[in-house]
C-alpha atoms as a PDB file:
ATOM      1  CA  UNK A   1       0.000   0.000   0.000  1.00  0.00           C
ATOM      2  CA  UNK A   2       2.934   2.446   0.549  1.00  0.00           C
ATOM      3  CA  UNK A   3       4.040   1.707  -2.752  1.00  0.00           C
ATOM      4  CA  UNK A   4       0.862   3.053  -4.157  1.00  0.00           C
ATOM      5  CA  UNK A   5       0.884   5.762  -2.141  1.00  0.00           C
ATOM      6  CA  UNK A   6       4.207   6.882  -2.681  1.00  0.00           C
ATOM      7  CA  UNK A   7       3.527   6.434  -6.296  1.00  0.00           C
ATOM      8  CA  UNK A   8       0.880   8.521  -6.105  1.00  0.00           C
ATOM      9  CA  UNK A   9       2.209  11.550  -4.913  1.00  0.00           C
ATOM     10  CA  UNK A  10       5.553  11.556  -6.417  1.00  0.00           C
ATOM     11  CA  UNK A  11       3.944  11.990  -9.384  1.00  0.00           C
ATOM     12  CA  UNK A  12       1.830  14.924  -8.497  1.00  0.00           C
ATOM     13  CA  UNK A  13       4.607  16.923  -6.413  1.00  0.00           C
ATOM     14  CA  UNK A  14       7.842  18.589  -7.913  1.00  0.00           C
ATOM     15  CA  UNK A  15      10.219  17.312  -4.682  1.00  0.00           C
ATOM     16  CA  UNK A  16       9.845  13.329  -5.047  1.00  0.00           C
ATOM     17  CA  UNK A  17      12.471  12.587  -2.976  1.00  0.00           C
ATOM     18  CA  UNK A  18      11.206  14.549  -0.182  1.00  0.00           C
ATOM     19  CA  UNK A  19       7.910  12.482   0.329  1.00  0.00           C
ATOM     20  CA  UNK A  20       8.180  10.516   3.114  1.00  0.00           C
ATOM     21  CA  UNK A  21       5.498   8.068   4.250  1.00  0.00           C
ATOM     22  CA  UNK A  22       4.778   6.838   7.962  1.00  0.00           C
ATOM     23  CA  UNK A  23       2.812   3.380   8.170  1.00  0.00           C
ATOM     24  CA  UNK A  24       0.934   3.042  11.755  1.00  0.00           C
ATOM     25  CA  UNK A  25      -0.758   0.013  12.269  1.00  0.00           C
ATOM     26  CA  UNK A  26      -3.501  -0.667  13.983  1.00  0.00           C
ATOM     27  CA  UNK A  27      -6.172  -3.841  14.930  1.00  0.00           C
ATOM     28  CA  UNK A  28      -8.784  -3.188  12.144  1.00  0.00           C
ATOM     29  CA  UNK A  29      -7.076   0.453  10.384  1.00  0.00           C
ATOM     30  CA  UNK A  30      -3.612   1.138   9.431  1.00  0.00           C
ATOM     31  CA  UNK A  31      -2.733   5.507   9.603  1.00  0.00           C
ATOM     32  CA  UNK A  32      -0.345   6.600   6.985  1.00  0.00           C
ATOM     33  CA  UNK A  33       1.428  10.025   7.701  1.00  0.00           C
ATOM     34  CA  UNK A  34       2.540  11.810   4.562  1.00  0.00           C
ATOM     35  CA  UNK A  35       4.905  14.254   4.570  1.00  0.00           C
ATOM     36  CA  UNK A  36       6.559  16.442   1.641  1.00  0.00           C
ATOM     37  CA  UNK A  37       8.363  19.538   1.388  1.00  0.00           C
ATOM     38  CA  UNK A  38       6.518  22.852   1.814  1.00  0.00           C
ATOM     39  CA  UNK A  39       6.714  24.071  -1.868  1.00  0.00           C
ATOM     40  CA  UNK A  40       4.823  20.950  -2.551  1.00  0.00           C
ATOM     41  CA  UNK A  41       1.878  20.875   0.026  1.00  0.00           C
ATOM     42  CA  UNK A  42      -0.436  23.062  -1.966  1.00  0.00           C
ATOM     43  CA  UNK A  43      -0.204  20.484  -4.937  1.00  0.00           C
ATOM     44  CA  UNK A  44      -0.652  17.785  -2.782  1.00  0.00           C
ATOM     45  CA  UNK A  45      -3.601  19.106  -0.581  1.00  0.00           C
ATOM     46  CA  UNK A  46      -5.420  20.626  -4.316  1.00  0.00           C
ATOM     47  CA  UNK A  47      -7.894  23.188  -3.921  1.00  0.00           C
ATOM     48  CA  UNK A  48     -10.198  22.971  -1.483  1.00  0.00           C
ATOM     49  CA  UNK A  49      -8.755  19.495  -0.432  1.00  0.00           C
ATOM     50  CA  UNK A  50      -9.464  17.683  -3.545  1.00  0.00           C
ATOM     51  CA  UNK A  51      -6.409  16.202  -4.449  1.00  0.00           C
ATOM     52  CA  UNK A  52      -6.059  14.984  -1.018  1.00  0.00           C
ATOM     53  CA  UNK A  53      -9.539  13.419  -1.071  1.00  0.00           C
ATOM     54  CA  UNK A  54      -8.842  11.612  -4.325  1.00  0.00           C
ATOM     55  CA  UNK A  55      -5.757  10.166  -3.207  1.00  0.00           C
ATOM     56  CA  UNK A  56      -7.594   9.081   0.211  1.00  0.00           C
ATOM     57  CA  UNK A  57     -10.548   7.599  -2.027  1.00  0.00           C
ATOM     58  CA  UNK A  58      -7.879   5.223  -3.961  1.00  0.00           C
ATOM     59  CA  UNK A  59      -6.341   4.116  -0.662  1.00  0.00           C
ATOM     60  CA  UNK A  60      -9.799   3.171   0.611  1.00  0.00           C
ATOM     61  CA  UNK A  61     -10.792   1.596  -2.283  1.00  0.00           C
ATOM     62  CA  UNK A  62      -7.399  -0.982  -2.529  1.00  0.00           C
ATOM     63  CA  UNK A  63      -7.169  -1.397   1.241  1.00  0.00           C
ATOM     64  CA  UNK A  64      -9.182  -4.153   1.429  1.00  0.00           C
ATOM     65  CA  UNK A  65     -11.115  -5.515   4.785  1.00  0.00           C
ATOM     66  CA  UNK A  66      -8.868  -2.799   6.618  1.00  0.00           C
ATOM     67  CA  UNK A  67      -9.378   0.920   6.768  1.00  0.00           C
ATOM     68  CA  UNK A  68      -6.937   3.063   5.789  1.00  0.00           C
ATOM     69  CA  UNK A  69      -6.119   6.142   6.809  1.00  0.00           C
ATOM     70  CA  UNK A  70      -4.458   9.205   5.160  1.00  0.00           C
ATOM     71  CA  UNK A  71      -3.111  12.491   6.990  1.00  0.00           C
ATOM     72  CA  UNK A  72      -1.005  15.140   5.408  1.00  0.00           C
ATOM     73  CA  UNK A  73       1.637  16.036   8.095  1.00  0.00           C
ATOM     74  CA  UNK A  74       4.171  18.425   8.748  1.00  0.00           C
ATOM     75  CA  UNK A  75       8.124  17.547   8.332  1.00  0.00           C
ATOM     76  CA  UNK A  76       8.670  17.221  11.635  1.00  0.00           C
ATOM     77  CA  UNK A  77       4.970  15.037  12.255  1.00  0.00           C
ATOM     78  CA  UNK A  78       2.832  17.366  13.470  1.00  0.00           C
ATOM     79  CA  UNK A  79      -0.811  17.136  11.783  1.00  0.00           C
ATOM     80  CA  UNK A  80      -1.669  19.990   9.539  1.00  0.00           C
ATOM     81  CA  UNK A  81      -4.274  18.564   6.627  1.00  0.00           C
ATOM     82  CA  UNK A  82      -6.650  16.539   8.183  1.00  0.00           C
ATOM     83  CA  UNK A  83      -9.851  17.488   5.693  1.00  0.00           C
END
């Protein structure tokens, strides 16, 4: 799934080496953290979130029987996109 993911957003952001993805797991969800440089946050989060939301939408949909979760973070892990 992080492969996805990764795939994903490297292709939408101008800094690919700078995304960096944090797996959580959990019983019945697993929490991925994204994280990518600051000139690239705006591409990632799209206006009005929708970028964000139709990355999330893909992870749900090839997740499987477990949820998955998706929050933009900051560099240094702090939350900042949670829409």
């Amino acid at each position: 799934m992080q492969a996805l993911l990764r795939h994903l957003v490297q292709g939408i952001v101008k800094n690919p080496s700078a995304v960096e993805i944090r797996e959580v797991e959990g019983e019945a969800s697993v929490l991925y953290e994204l994280s990518v440089a600051d000139a690239d946050r705006d591409s990632v989060h799209g206006p009005d979130g929708e970028t964000l939301r139709a990355i999330r939408t893909v992870l749900s949909a090839s997740s499987g029987d477990r949820r998955a979760v998706l929050e933009l973070v900051e560099p240094d892990g702090g939350a900042a996109a949670n829409e």
